[in-house]
Every structure is written in C-alpha cells, then in structure tokens.
Protein backbone atom coordinates (compact mmCIF):
# COMPACT_ATOMS: atom_id res chain seq x y z
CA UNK A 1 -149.77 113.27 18.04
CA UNK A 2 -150.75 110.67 20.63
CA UNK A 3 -147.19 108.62 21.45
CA UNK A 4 -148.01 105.16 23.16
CA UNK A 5 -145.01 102.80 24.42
CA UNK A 6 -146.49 99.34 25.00
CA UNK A 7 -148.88 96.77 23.14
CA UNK A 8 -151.50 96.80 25.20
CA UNK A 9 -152.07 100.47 24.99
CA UNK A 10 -151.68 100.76 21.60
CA UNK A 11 -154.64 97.76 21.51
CA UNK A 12 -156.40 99.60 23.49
CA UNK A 13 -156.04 102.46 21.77
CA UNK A 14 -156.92 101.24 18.21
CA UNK A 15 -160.08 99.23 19.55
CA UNK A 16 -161.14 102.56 20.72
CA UNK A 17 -161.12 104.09 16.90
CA UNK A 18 -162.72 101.39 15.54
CA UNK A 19 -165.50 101.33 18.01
CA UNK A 20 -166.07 105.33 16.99
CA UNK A 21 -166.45 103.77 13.19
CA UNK A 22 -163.41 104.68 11.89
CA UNK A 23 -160.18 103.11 10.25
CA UNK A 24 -156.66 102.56 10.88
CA UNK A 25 -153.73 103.02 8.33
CA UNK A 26 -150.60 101.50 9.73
CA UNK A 27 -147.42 102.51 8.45
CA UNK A 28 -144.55 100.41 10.13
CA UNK A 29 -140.92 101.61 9.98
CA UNK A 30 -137.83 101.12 11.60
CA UNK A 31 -137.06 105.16 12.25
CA UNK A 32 -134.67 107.47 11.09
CA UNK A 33 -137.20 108.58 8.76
CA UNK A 34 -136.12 109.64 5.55
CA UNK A 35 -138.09 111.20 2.00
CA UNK A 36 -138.93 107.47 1.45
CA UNK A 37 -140.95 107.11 4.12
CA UNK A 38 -142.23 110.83 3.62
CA UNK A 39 -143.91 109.71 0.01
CA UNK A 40 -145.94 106.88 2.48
CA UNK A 41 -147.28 109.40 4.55
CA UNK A 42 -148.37 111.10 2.14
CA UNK A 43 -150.19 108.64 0.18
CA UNK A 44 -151.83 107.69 3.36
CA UNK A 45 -153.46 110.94 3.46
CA UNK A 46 -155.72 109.79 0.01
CA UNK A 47 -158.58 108.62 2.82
CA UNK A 48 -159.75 109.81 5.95
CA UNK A 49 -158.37 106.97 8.27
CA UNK A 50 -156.63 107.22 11.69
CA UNK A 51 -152.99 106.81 10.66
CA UNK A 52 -150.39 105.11 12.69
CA UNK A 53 -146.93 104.59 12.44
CA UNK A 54 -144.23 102.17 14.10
CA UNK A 55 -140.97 103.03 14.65
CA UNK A 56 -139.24 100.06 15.91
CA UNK A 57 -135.47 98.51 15.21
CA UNK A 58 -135.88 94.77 14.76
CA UNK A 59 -133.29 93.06 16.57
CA UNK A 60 -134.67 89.43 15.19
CA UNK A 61 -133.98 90.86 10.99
CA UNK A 62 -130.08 91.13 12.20
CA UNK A 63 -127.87 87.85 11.83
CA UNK A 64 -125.15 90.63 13.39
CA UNK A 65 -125.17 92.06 16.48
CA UNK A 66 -122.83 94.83 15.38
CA UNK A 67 -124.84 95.85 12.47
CA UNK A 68 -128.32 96.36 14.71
CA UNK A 69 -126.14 98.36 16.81
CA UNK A 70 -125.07 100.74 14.79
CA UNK A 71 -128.00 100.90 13.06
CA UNK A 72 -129.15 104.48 12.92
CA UNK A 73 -131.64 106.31 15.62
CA UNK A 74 -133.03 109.65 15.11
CA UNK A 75 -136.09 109.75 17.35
CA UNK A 76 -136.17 113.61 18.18
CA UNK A 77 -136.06 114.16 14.43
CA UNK A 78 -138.51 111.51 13.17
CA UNK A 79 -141.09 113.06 15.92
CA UNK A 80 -140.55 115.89 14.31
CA UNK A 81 -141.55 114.58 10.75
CA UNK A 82 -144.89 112.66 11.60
CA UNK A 83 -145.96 115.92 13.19
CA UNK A 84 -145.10 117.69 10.05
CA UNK A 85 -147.12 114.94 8.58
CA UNK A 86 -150.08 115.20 11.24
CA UNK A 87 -149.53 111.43 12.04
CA UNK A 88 -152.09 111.06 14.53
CA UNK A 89 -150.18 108.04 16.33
CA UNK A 90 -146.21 106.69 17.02
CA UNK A 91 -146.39 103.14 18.23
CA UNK A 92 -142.84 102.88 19.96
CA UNK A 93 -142.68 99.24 21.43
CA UNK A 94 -140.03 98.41 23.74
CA UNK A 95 -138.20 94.70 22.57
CA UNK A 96 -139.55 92.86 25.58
CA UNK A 97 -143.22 93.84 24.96
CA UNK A 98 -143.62 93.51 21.63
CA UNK A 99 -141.30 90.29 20.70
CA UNK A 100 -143.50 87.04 21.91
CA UNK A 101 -141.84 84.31 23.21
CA UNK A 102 -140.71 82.29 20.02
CA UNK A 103 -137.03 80.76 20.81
CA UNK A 104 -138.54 77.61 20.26
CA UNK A 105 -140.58 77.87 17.09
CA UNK A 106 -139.74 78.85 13.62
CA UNK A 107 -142.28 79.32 11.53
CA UNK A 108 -142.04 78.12 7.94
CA UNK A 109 -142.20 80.90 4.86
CA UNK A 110 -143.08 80.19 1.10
CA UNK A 111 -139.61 78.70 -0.55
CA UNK A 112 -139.52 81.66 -2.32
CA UNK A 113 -138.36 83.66 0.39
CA UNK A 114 -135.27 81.62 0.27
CA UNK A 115 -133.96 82.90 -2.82
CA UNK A 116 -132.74 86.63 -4.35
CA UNK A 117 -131.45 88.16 -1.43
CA UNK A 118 -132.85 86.17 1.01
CA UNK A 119 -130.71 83.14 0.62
CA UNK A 120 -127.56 85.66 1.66
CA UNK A 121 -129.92 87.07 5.04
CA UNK A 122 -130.49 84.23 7.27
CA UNK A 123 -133.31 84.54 9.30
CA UNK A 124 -133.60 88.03 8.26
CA UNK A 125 -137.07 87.36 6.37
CA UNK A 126 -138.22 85.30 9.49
CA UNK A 127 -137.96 87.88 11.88
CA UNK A 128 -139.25 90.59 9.31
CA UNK A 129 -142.42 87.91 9.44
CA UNK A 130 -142.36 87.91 13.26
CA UNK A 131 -142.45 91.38 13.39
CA UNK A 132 -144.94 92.29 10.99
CA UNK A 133 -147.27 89.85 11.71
CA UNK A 134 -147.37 90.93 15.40
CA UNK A 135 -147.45 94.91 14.26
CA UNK A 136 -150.79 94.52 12.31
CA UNK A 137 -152.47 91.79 15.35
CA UNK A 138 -151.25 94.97 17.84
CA UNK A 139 -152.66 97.47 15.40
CA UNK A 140 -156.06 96.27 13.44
CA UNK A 141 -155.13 97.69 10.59
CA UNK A 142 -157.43 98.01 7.63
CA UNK A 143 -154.56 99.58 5.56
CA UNK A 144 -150.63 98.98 5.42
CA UNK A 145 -148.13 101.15 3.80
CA UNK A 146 -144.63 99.93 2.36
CA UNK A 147 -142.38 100.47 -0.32
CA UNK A 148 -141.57 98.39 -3.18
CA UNK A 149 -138.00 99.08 -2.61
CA UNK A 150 -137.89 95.74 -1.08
CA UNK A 151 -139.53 93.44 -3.53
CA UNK A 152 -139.15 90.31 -1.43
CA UNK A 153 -140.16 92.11 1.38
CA UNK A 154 -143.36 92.75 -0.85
CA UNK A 155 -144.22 89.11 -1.49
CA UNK A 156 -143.60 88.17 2.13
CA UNK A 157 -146.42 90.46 3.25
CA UNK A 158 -148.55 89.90 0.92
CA UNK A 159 -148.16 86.27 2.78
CA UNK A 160 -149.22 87.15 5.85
CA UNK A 161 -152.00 88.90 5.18
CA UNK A 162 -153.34 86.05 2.63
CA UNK A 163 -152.48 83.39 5.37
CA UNK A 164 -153.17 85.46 8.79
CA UNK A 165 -155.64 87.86 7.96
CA UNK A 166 -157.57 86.31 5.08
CA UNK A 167 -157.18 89.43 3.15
CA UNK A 168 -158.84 91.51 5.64
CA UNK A 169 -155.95 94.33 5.46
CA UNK A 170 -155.41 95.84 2.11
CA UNK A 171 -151.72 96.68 1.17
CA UNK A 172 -150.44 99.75 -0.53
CA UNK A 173 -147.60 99.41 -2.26
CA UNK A 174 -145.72 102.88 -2.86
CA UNK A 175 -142.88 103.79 -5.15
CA UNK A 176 -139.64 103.81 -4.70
CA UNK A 177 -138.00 106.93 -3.78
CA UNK A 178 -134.49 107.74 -5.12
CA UNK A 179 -132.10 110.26 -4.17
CA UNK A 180 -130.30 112.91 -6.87
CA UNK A 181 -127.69 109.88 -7.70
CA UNK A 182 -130.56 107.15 -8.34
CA UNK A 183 -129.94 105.13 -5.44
CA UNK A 184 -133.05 103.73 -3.49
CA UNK A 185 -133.22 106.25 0.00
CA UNK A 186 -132.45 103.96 2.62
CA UNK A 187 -131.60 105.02 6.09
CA UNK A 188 -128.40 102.89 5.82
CA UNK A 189 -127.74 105.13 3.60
CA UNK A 190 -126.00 106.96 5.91
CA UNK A 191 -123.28 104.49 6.72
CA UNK A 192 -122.29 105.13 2.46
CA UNK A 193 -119.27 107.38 2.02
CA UNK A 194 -119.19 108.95 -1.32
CA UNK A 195 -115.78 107.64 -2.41
C-alpha cells in the first residue's frame, strides 16, 4: 500500500492512474477505523478501481478544541486494516497542506443544513464541506464511499458534487453498521462507558 503525506503527491499520484485508464474510488475517513468503515471497503471492492482512502482529523468540524483533541488516533492499527483490505492508497494530509486559506470566506450551504443536528454543530457542516470538497479536487475521484449513518452528512455531499462537480463523481451510500447493542459504530464510540 502506497502511503503519500502531501496534496501535491497524492495529485500527482492519482493523475498518474487515470492517465493508465483506470479509476479512483475514494473513501475519506477520519481514522481509528472501525467495522463501519470495514463494510465501505468492502463494497468498494464490487469494481476494479484504484481505491484510496483518507485518514484525516478535521480540526475545522470541531466548535471545541478539547473535543478534536481527544479525539481518537489509531494509525498503526488502521494501517494495519487497509492492508487487510488491500487498499492500494492512504492519503494522510498534514493540516497546513491540505486546509486552504479560508479565514476570510464562508461559504454558504443549502438552509437545510441548518436544521436536525446541524442547528446544535456550528460550523461543523461548513468545515465537513471544506474538507470534502478539497478531498475529492486532491483526489479525482470517480467514486466516493460514506455511510448513511450521518444522514445530513448525506445530503451535504450530495451538494457538492451536484454544485462542484456537476455530477461527475458518483456516490455510494453504504449501510449503517451497528454493534451487538444496536448502536451506530462510531469511533467516538470509545469515549461511551457502559454504565
């Protein structure tokens, strides 16, 4: 599994698959990988493209500090599971390279986004949207992975790719995964006690 560090080598390196003719499934997460994310690997092995995934910890989806902190990082292990999984990529950006410049914009979502859970995470939606957006211009994906555990989350990409990417990437959405209790598998699950 190929591991590249900063945008424009992971550019570099995509442009170079689709020049050879072939496709790129992108698979974005934010680590600490989990059966959840397992069941999107594995769908992504129904065709025969180059699959990529993104482990990155989005500091602009936190309104607290304290909560991205302690946020929880498993690298060693989550290498461990895309090579199980014969990822052929891990796209591991470093803040600095792959957040642009954007203290002075905000860009607007659909009003929707402002409602259900959204209207309790400020700016957490906007910097999912920053994120994302940036993830599949850095990658060229043809096909994106994510889970309908998020529903919101769901509608907001579905967004960007109408708005950005007129349709050009195709989105997979993939079941939720639950664990023996019912509960969506999270990796904040962690931070749960069972009391």
């Amino acid at each position: 599994m190929d591991i590249i560090t900063t945008v424009l080598d992971q550019q570099n390196y995509c442009k170079s698959i689709i020049s050879n003719g072939k496709e790129i499934s992108l698979i974005p997460t934010m680590g600490n990988l989990h059966k959840g994310h397992e069941s999107l690997f594995i769908k992504s092995t129904e065709n025969s493209n180059r699959r990529i995934v993104s482990i990155f910890v989005n500091p602009l989806q936190f309104n607290d500090t304290k909560d991205y902190a302690e946020y929880p990082r498993s690298i060693e292990n989550d290498i461990k599971i895309l090579e199980k999984h014969k990822i052929d990529c891990l796209f591991m950006p470093n803040v600095k390279d792959i957040i642009l410049d954007s203290e002075n914009k905000t860009e607007p979502l659909p009003d929707y986004m402002s409602i259900l859970c959204g209207q309790y995470r400020t700016g957490h939606f906007n910097g999912v949207f920053e994120i994302v957006k940036r993830l599949f211009e850095v990658a060229y994906p043809s096909l994106v992975y994510f889970g309908r555990k998020d529903y919101q989350q769901i509608l907001l990409i579905k967004h960007i790719i109408k708005k950005y990417f007129d349709n050009n990437i195709n989105l997979v959405e993939c079941e939720t995964i639950r664990d023996d209790f019912g509960l969506a598998m999270s990796s904040r699950n962690l931070h749960l006690s069972t009391n």
